[in-house]
Protein backbone atom coordinates (compact mmCIF):
# COMPACT_ATOMS: atom_id res chain seq x y z
CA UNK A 1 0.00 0.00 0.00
CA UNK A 2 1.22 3.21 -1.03
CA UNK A 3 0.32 6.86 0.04
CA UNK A 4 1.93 10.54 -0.37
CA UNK A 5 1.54 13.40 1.90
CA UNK A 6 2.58 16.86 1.13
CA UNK A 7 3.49 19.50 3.31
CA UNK A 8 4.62 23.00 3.03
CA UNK A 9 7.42 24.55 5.68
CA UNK A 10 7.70 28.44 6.50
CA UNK A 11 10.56 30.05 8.84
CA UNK A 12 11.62 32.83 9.58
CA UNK A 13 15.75 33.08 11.11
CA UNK A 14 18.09 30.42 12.44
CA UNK A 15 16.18 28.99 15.47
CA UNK A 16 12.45 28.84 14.05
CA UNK A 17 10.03 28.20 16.90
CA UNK A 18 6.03 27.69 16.26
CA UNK A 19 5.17 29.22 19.99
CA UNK A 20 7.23 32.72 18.73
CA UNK A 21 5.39 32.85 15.15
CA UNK A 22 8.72 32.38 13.10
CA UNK A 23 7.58 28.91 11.90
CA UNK A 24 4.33 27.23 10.26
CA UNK A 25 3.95 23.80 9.17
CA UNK A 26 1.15 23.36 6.42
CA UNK A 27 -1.05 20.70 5.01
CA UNK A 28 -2.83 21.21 1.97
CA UNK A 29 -6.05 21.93 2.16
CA UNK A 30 -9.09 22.88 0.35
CA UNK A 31 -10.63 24.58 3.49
CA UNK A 32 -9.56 28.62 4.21
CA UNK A 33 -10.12 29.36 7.80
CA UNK A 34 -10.28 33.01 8.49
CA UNK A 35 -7.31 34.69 9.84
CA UNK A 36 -5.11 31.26 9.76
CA UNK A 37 -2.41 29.99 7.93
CA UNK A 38 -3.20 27.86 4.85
CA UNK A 39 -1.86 26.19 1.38
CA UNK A 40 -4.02 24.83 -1.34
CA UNK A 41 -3.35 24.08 -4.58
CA UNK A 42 -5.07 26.15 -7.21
CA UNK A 43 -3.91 24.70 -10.31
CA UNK A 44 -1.95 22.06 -11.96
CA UNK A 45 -0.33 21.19 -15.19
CA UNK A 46 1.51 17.69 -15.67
CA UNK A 47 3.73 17.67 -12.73
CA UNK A 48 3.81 21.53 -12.24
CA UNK A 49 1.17 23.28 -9.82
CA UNK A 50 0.60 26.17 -8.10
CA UNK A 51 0.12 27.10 -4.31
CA UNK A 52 -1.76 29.62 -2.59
CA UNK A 53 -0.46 30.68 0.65
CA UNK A 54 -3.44 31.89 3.09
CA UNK A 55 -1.46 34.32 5.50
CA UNK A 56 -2.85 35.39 8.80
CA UNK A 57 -3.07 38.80 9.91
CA UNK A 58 -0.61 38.63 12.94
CA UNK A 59 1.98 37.02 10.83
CA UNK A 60 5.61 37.71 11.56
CA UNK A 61 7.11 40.76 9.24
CA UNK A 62 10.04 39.27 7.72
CA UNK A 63 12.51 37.44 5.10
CA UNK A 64 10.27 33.75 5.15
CA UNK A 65 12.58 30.90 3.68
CA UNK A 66 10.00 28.01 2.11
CA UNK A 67 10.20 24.75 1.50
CA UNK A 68 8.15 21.82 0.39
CA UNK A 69 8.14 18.39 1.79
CA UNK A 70 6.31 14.90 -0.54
CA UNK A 71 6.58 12.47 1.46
CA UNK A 72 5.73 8.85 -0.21
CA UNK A 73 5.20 6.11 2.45
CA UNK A 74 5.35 2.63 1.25
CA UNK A 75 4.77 -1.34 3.11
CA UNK A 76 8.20 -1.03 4.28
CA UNK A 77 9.26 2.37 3.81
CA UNK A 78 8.76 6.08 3.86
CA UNK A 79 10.86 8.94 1.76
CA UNK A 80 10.98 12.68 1.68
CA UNK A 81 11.37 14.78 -1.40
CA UNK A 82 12.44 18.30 -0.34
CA UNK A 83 12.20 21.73 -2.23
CA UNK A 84 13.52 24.46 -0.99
CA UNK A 85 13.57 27.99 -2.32
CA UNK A 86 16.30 29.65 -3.26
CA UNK A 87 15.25 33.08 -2.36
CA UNK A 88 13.12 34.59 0.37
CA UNK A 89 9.71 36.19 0.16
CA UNK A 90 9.25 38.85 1.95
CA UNK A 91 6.47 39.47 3.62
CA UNK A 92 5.42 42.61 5.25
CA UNK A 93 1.49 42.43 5.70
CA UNK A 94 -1.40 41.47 4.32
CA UNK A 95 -3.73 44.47 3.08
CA UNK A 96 -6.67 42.34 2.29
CA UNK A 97 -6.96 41.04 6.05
CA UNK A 98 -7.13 44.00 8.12
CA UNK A 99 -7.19 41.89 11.11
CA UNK A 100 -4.51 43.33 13.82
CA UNK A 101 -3.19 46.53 11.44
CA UNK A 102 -2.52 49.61 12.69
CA UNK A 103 -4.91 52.78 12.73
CA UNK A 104 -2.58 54.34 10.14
CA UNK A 105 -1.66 51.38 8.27
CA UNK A 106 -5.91 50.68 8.09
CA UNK A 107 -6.58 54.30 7.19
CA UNK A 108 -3.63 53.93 4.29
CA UNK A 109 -5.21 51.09 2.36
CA UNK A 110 -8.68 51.48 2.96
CA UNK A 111 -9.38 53.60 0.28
CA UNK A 112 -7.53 51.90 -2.12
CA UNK A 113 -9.30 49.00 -0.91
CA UNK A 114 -12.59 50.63 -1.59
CA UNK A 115 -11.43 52.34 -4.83
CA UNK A 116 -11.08 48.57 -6.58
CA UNK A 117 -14.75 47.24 -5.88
């Protein structure tokens, strides 16, 4: 019997913790739960396909290394594939998810925000 998992790393500096915020693990999903972190894939051609990353609005600001983990278990074995990216993203907020932002930040994009619909 044969099954693959796939799972999608963030971190943030050289000691990533979960409890301080500087690392997420993700599944992918098809569910987006408000103000969470989330991956789902929202296309695919042949072996190639894209991933949305669902940030939340309390996320660290920061460089974010990624990487991304398939991991194929087997009867009598399990292996990981890993990707890693060779350059950051960098992440500063998220406009659309005006969860935690600041009164000026808020008062910045809202009419822009506002503008677009």
């Amino acid at each position: 019997m044969q099954s693959v998992q796939a799972r999608y790393y963030g971190f943030v500096g050289d000691k990533p913790r979960e409890s301080r915020g500087t690392q997420v693990v993700l599944m992918l999903s098809d569910e987006d739960e408000p103000r969470k972190w989330g991956a789902k894939v929202v296309s695919q051609e042949g072996e190639t396909f894209t991933i949305r990353i669902i940030t939340p609005p309390h996320l660290a600001v920061n460089k974010w290394k990624f990487s991304f983990d398939t991991v194929l278990n087997t009867n009598d074995r399990c292996q990981v594939f890993r990707h890693t990216r060779s350059f950051p993203v960098y992440i500063l907020f998220n406009p659309w998810c005006l969860g935690k932002l600041t009164t000026a930040v808020r008062d910045f994009f809202c009419p822009i925000v506002v503008s677009l619909c």
